[in-house]
Protein backbone atom coordinates (compact mmCIF):
# COMPACT_ATOMS: atom_id res chain seq x y z
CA UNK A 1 -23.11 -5.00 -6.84
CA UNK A 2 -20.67 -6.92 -8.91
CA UNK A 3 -18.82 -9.54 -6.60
CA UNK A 4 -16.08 -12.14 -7.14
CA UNK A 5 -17.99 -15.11 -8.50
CA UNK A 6 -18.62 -18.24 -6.46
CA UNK A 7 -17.76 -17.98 -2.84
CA UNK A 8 -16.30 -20.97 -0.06
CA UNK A 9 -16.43 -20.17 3.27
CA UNK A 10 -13.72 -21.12 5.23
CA UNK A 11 -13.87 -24.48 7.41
CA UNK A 12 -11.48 -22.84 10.01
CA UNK A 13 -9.56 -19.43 10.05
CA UNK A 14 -6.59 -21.19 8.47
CA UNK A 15 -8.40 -21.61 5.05
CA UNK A 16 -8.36 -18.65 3.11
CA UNK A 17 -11.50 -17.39 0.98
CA UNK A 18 -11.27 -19.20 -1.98
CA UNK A 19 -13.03 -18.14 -5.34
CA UNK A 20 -12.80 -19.83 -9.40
CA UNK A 21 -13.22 -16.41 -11.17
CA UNK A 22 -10.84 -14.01 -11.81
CA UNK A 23 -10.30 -10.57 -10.42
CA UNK A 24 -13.28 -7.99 -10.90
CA UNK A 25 -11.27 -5.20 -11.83
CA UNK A 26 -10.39 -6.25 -15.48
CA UNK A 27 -13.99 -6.88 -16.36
CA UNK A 28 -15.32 -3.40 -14.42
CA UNK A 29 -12.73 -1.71 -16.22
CA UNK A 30 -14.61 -2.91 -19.31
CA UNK A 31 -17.71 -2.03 -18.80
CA UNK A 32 -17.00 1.07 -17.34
CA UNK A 33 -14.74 2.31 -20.62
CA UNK A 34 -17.92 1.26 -22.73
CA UNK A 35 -20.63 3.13 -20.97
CA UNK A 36 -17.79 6.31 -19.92
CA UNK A 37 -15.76 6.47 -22.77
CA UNK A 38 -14.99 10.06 -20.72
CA UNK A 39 -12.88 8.48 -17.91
CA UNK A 40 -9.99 8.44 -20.86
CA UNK A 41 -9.42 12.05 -19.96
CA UNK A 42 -8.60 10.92 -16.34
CA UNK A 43 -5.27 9.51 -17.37
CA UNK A 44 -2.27 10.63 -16.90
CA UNK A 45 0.74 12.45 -14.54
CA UNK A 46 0.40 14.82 -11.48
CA UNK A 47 3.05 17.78 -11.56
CA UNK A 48 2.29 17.89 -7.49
CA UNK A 49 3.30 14.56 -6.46
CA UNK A 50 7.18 15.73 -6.66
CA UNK A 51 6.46 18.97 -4.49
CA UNK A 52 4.45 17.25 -1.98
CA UNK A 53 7.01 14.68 -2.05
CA UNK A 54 9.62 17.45 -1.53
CA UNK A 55 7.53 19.10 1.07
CA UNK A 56 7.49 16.22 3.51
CA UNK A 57 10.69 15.06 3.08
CA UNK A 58 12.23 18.21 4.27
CA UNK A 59 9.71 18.13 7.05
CA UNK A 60 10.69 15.37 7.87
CA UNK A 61 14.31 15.82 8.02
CA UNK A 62 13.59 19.02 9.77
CA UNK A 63 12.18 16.94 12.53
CA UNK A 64 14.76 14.34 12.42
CA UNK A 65 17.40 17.26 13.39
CA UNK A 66 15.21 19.54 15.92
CA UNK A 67 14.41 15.62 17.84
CA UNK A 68 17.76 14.46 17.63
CA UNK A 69 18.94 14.54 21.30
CA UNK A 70 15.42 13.67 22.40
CA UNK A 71 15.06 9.77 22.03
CA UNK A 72 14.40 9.08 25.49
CA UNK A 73 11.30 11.91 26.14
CA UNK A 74 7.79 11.75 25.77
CA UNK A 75 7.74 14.39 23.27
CA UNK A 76 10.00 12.78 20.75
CA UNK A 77 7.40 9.49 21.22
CA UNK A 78 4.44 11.61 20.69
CA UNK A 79 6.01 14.23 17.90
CA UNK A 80 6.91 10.17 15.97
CA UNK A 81 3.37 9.11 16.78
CA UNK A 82 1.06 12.15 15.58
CA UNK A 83 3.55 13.59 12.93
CA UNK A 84 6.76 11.57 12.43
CA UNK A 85 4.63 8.02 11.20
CA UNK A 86 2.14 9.79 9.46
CA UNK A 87 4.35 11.46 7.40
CA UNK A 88 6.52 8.55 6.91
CA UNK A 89 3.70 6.73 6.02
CA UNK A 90 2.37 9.19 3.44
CA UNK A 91 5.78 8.59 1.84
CA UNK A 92 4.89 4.93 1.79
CA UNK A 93 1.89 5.65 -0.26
CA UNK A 94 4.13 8.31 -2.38
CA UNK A 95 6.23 5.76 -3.42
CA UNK A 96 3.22 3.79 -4.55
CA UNK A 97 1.57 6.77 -6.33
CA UNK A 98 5.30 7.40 -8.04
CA UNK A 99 5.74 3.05 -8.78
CA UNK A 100 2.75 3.33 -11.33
CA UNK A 101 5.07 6.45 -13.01
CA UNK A 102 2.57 8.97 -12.48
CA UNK A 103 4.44 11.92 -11.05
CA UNK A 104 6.80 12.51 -14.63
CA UNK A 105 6.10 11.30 -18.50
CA UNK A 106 9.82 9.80 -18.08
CA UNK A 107 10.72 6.26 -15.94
CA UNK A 108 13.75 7.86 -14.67
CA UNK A 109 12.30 10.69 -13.69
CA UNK A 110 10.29 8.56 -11.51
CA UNK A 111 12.44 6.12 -10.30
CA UNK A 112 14.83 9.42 -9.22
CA UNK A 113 11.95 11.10 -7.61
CA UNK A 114 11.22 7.80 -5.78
CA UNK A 115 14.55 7.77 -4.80
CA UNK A 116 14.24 11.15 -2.81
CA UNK A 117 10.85 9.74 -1.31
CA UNK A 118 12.53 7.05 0.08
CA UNK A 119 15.17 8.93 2.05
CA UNK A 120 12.95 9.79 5.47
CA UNK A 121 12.15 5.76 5.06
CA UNK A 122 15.64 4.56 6.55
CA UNK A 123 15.46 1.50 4.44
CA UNK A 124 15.68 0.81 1.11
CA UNK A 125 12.50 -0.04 -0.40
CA UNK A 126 11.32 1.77 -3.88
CA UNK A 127 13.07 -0.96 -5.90
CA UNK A 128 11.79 -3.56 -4.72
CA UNK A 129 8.45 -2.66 -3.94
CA UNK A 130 7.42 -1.59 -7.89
CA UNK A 131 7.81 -5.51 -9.42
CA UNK A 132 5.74 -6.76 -6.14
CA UNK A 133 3.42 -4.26 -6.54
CA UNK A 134 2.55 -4.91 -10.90
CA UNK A 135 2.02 -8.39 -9.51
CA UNK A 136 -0.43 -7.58 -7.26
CA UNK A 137 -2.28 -5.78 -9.95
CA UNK A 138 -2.01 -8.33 -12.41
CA UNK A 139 -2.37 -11.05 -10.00
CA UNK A 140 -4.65 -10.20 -7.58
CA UNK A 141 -5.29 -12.69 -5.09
CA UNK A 142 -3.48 -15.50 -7.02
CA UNK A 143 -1.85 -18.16 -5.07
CA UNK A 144 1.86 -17.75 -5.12
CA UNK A 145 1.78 -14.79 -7.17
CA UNK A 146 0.13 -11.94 -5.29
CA UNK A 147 2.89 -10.88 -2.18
CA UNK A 148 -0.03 -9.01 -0.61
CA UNK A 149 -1.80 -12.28 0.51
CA UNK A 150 -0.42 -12.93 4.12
CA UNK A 151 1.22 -16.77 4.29
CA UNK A 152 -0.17 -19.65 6.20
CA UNK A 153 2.53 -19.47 8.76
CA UNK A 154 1.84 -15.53 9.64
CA UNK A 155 -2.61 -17.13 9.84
CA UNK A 156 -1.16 -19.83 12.23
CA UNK A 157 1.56 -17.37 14.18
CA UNK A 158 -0.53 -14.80 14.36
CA UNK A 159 -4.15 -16.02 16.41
CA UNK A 160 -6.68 -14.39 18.70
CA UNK A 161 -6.67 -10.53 20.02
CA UNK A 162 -3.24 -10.44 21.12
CA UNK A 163 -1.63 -12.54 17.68
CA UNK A 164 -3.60 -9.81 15.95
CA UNK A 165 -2.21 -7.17 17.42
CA UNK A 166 0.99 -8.55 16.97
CA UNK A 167 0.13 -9.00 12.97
CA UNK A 168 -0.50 -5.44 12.93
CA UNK A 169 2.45 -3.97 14.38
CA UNK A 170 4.80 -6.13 12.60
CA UNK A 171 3.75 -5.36 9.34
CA UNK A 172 6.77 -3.65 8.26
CA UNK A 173 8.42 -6.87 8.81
CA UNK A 174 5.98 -9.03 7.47
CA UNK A 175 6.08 -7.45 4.06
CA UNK A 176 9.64 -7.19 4.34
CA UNK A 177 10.57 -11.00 4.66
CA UNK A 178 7.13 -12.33 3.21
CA UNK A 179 8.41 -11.40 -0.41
CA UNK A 180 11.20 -13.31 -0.25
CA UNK A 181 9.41 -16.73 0.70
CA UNK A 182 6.53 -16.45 -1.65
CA UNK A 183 8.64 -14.92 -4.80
CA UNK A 184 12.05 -13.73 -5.01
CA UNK A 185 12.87 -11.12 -7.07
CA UNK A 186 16.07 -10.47 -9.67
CA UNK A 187 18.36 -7.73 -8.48
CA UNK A 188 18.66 -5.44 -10.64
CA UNK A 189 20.89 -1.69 -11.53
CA UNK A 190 18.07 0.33 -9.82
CA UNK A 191 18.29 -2.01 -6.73
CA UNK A 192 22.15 -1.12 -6.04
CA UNK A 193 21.44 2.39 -6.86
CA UNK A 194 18.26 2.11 -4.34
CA UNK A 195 20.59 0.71 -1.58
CA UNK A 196 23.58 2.77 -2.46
CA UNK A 197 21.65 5.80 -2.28
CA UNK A 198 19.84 5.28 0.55
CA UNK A 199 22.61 3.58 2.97
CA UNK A 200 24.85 6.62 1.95
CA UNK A 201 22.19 9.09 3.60
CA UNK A 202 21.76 6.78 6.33
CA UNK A 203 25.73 7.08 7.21
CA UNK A 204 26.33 10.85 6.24
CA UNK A 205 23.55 11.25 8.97
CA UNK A 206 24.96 8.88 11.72
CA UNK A 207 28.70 10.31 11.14
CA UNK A 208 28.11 14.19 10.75
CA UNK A 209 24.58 14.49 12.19
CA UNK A 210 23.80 12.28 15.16
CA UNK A 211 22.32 9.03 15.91
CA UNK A 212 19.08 10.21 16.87
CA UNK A 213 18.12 11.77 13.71
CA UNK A 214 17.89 8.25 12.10
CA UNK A 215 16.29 6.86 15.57
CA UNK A 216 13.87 9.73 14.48
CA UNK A 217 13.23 8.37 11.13
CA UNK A 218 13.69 5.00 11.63
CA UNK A 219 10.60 5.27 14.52
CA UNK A 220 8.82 7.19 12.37
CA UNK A 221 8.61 4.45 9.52
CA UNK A 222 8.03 1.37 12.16
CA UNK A 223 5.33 3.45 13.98
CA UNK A 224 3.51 4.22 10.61
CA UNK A 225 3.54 0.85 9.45
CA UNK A 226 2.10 -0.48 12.96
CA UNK A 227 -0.52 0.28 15.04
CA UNK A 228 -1.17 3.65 13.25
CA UNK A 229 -4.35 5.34 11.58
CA UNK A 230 -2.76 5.06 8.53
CA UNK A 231 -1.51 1.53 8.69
CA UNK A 232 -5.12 0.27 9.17
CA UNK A 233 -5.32 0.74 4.99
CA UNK A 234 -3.40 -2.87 4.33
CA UNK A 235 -6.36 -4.32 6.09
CA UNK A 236 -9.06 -2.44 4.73
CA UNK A 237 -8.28 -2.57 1.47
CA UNK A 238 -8.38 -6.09 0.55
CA UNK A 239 -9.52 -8.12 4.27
CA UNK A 240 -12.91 -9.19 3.05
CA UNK A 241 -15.45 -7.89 4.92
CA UNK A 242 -18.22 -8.54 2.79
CA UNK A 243 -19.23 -11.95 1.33
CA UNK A 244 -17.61 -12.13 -2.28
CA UNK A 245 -16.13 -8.97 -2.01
CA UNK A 246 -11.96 -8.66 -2.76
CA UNK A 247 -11.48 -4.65 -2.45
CA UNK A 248 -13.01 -1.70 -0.85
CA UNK A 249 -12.74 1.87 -0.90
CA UNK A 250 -12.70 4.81 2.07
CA UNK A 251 -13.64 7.96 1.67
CA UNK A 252 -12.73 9.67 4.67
CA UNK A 253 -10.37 11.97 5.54
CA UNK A 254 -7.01 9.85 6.36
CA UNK A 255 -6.81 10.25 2.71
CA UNK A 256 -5.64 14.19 2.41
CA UNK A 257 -2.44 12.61 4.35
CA UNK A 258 -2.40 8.93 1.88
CA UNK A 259 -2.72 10.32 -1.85
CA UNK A 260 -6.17 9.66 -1.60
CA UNK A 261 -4.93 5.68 -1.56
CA UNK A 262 -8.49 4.87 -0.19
CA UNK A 263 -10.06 5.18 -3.48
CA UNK A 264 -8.29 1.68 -3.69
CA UNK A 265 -11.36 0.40 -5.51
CA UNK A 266 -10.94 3.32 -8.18
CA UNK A 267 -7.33 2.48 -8.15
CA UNK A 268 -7.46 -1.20 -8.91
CA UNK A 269 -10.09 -0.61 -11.89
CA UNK A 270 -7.80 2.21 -13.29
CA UNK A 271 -4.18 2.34 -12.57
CA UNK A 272 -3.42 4.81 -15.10
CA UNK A 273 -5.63 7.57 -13.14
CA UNK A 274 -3.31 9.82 -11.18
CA UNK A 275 -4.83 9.94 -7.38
CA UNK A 276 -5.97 13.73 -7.56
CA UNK A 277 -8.29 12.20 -10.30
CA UNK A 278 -9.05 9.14 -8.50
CA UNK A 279 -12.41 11.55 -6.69
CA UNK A 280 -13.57 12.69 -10.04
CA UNK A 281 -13.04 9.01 -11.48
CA UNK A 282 -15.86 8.47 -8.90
CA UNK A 283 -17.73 11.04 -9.02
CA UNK A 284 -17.59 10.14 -13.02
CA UNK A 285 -19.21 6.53 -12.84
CA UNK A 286 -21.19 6.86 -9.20
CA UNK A 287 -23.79 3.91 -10.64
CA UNK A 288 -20.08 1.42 -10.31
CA UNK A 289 -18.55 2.67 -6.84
CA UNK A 290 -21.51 4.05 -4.76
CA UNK A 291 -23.48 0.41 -4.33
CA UNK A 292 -20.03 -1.54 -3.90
CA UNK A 293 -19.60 -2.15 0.12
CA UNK A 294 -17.08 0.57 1.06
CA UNK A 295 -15.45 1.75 4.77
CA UNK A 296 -16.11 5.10 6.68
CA UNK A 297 -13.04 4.16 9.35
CA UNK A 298 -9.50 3.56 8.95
CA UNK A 299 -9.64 2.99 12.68
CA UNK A 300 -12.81 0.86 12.66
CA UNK A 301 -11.25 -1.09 10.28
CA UNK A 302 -8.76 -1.97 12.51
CA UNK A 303 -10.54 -2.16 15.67
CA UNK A 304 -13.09 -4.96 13.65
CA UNK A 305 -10.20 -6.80 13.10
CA UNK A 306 -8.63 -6.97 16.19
CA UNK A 307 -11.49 -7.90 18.29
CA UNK A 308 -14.07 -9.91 15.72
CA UNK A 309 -13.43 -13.51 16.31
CA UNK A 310 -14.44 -14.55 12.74
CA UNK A 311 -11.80 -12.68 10.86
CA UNK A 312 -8.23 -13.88 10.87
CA UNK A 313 -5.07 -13.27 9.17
CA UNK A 314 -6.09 -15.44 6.33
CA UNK A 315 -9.75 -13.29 5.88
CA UNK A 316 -8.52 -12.95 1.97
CA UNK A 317 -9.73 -14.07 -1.25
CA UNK A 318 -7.48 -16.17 -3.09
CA UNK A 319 -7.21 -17.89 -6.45
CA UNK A 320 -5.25 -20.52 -8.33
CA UNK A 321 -3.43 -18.99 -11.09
CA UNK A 322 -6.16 -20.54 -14.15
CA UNK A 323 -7.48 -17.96 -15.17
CA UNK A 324 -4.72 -16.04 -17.48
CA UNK A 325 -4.22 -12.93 -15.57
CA UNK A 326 -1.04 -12.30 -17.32
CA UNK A 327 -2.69 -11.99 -20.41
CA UNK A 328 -5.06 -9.44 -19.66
CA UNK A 329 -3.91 -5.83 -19.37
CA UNK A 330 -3.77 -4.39 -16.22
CA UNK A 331 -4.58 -1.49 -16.90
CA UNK A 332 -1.36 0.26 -18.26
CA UNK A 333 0.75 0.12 -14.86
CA UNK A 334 4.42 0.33 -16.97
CA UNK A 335 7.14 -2.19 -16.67
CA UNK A 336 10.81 -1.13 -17.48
């Protein structure tokens, strides 16, 4: 079992898990090209990502119209909880999928499709999220760098059962604002056209529609990012659970409804493999993925987190950036 190098444990849960080596996935990815030259054939787009995409979406909006008078029932709380956040949050993860360009050979094509995935979100976030996101591939775990690694204020804040709780059902906030402090971003065309786009839908549904539709939405993308199956992925795939170990993989079902994002292990070592090919990229190299440390629960997950004592907010490995991660590939994600 290949693991990060040399390991510190924490003196309190304020430190995080530091390490001196680099990332794993570069050097797996090397090793696993040499000995399956065959996993080349993996690469490439997935012509279903836009009609899923499409699929939910109108589902979505669907909803949104046949709920919109219902804010204050039990029905529109449990229709957001079951089926309004999960399929907001499978957008979430489709606008990941579409970010490594994936879904068409073209970048606009992409960035337009990700457009249309972002509409059931309410807020604006496909522009933003792509830059943050190549940095977390490139920089994984690097201090300063990496915008996944929470930030010693949300490890103080955010203490015991009840700050844990807390962590988890603010996430949509948390990776809202925690860009901004760690590493700001340049606004850019696609940005305006992201917000433009997206706060035009938001107003041609609150003038000619009616307020609850967005409510609808809007609750659907909070819940989803909370205390939701689904949500329980930003802890499991990088919280380190094992000694030495930075990412893990779930195989379970929660991913028919997450574009197989689970296979996060898979996904680090190759971010050029669509994620219907992400199951045959393990079933491809089992002697690499089925002796790595791996989760059968979302909801476990989430439950070990909340009640274990010994893992905080700050249960991450990190890095300083020495090691030259920019100069490695990272495995073809494309930058416009």
């Amino acid at each position: 079992m290949p693991l990060v190098g040399e390991f510190k444990e924490p003196k309190t849960l304020d430190d995080y898990l530091w390490v001196l080596d680099d990332q794993p996935h570069f050097h797996r990815r090397m090793q696993m090209l040499k000995k399956y030259p065959q996993v080349k054939e993996l690469f490439g787009t997935e012509w279903r990502t836009k009609w899923l995409v499409t699929a939910v979406v109108l589902m979505q909006l669907c909803m949104g119209y046949y709920l919109r008078e219902d804010f204050f029932t039990w029905k529109f709380w449990i229709i957001v909880y079951v089926f309004g956040a999960t399929c907001n949050h499978c957008m979430v993860l489709a606008v990941h999928a579409i970010s490594h360009f994936l879904a068409f050979k073209t970048f606009w094509h992409n960035k337009a499709l990700n457009l249309l995935t972002n509409i059931p979100l309410v807020f604006p976030v496909v522009a933003s999220f792509k830059p943050y996101h190549v940095d977390h591939h490139r920089y994984l775990g690097v201090d300063g760098m990496d915008t996944d690694l929470p930030t010693p204020f949300e490890g103080k804040l955010f203490r015991g059962v009840i700050g844990k709780i807390f962590f988890l059902s603010l996430q949509s906030v948390c990776y809202a604002i925690r860009p901004l402090i760690i590493r700001k971003q340049v606004i850019t065309s696609y940005h305006m056209i992201n917000w433009t786009v997206q706060l035009t839908f938001d107003a041609i549904v609150l003038y000619y529609v009616h307020w609850g539709m967005l409510a609808y939405l809007t609750a659907s993308t909070l819940v989803g990012m909370s205390l939701h199956p689904c949500a329980a992925h930003f802890i499991a795939e990088h919280y380190a659970f094992a000694e030495g170990v930075e990412t893990y993989s779930y195989y379970g079902i929660l991913n028919l409804v997450s574009f197989n994002s689970g296979y996060h292990n898979e996904h680090h070592d190759f971010p050029i493999v669509p994620w219907t090919n992400l199951p045959k990229l393990r079933a491809m190299c089992p002697d690499f993925y089925e002796t790595m440390p791996q989760h059968t629960s979302w909801v476990w997950v989430m439950w070990k987190f909340i009640t274990d004592p010994n893992i905080g907010v700050h249960n991450r490995i990190k890095r300083l950036d020495t090691t030259n991660a920019a100069a490695k590939p990272c495995g073809a994600i494309k930058n416009d």
